[in-house]
C-alpha atoms as a PDB file:
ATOM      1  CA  UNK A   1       0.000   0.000   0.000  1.00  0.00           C
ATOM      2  CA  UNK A   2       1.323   3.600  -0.797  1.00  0.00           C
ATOM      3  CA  UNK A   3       0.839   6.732   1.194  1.00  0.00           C
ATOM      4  CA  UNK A   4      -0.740  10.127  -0.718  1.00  0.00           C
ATOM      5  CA  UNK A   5      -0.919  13.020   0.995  1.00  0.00           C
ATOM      6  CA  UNK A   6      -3.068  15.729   0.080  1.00  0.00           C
ATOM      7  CA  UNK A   7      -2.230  19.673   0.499  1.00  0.00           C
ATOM      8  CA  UNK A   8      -4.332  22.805   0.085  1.00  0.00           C
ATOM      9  CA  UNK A   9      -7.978  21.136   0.356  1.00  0.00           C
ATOM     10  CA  UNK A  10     -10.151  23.735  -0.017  1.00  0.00           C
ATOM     11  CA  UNK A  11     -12.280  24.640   3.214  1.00  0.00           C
ATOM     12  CA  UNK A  12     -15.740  23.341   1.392  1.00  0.00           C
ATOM     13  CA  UNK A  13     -13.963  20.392   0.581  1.00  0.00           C
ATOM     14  CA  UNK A  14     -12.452  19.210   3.582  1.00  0.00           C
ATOM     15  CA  UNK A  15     -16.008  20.225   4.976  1.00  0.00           C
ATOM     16  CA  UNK A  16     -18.200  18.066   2.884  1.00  0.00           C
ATOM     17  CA  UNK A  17     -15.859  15.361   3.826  1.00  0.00           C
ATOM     18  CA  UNK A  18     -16.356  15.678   7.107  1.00  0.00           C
ATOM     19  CA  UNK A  19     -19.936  15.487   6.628  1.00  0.00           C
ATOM     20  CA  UNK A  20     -19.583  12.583   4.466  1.00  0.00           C
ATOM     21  CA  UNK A  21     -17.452  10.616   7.148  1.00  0.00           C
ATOM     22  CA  UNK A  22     -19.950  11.816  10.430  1.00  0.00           C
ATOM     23  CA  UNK A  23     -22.976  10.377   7.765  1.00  0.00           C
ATOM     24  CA  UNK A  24     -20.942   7.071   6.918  1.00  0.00           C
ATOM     25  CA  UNK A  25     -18.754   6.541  10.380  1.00  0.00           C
ATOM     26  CA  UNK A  26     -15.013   5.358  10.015  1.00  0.00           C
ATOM     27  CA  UNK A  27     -12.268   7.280   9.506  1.00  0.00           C
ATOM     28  CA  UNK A  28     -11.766  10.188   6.951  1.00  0.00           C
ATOM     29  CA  UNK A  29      -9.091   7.856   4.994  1.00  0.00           C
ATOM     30  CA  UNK A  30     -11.390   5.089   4.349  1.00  0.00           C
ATOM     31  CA  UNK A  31     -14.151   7.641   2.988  1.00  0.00           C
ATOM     32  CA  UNK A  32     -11.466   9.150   0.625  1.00  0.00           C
ATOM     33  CA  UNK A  33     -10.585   6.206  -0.677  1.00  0.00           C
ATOM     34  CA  UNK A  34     -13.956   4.578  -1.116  1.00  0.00           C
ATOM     35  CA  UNK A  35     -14.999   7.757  -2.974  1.00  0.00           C
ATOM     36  CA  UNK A  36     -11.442   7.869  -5.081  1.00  0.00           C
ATOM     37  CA  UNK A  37     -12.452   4.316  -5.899  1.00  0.00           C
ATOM     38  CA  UNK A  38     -16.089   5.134  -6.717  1.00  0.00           C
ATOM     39  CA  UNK A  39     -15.157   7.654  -8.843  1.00  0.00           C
ATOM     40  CA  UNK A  40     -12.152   6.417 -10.955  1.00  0.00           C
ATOM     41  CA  UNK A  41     -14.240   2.251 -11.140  1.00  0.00           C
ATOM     42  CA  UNK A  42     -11.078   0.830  -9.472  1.00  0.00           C
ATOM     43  CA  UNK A  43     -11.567  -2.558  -8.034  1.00  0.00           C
ATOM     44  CA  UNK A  44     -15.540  -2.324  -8.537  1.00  0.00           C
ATOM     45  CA  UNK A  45     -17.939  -1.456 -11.605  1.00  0.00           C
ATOM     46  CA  UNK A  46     -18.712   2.036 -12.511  1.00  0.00           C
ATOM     47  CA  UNK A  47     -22.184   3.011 -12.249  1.00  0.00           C
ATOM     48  CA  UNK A  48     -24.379   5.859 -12.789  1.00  0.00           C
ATOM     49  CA  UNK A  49     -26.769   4.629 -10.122  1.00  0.00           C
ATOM     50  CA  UNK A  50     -29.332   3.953 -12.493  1.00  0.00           C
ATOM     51  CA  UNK A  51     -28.469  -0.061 -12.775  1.00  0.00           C
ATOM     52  CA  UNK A  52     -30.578  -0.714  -9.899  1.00  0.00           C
ATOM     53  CA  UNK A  53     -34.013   0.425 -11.752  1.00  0.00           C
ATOM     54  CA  UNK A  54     -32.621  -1.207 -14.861  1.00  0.00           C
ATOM     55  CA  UNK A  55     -34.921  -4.584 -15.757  1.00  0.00           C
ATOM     56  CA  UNK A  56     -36.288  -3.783 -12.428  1.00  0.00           C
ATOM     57  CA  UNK A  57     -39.847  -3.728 -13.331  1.00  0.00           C
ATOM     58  CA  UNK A  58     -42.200  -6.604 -12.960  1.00  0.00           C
ATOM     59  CA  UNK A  59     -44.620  -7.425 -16.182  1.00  0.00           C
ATOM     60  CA  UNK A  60     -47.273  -5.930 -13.984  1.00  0.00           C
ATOM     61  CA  UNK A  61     -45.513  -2.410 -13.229  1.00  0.00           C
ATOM     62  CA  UNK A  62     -44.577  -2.012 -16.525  1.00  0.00           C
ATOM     63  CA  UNK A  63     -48.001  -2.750 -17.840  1.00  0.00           C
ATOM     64  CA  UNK A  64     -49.072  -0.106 -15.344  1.00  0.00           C
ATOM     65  CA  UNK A  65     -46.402   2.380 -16.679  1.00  0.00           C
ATOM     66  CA  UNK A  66     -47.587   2.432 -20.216  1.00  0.00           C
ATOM     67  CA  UNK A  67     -50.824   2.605 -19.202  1.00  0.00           C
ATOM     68  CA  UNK A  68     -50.166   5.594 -17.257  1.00  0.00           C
ATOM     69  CA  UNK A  69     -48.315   7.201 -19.840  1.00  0.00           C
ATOM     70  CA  UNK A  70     -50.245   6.348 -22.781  1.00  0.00           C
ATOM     71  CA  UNK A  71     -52.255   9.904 -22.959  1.00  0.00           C
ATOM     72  CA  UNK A  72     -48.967  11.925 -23.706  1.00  0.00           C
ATOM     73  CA  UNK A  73     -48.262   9.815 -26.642  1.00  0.00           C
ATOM     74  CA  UNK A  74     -51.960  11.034 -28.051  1.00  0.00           C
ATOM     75  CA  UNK A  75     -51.616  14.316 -30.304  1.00  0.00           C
ATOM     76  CA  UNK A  76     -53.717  17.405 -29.855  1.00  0.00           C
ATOM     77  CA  UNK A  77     -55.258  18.004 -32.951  1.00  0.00           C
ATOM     78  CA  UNK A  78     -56.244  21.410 -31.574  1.00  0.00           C
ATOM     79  CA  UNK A  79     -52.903  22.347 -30.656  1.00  0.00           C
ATOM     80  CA  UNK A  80     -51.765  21.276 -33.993  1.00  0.00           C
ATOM     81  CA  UNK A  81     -54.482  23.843 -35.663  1.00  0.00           C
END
């Protein structure tokens, strides 16, 4: 393991860190290098946070979803006149 030392962290940096560590607990290393490793994808898979709701649907909610959003895919022909 290597060392890294940071200088000149701005003050709303080093404060939304410590926000960030009194939200997850642990020590202010670990959070820096869980969210250096979140950000670059090292030694886990990048996401957007959208993979979770990907496929997530049941037959039954997605039924429900393009039933719910069938009306905007009706044209206005008064707005069209």
């Amino acid at each position: 393991m290597k060392t890294l030392t940071i200088r000149n962290v701005p003050d709303d940096l080093h404060e939304a860190l410590q926000r960030e560590r009194s939200r997850r607990g642990g020590s202010l290393n670990r959070i820096v290098v869980d969210l250096l490793r979140q950000r670059l994808g090292v030694g886990m898979t990048r996401s957007n946070g959208l993979g979770r709701l990907a496929g997530g649907w049941t037959d039954e909610e997605f039924a429900r979803f393009q039933e719910a959003v069938e009306p905007f895919e009706r044209i206005d022909e008064d707005l069209w006149r």
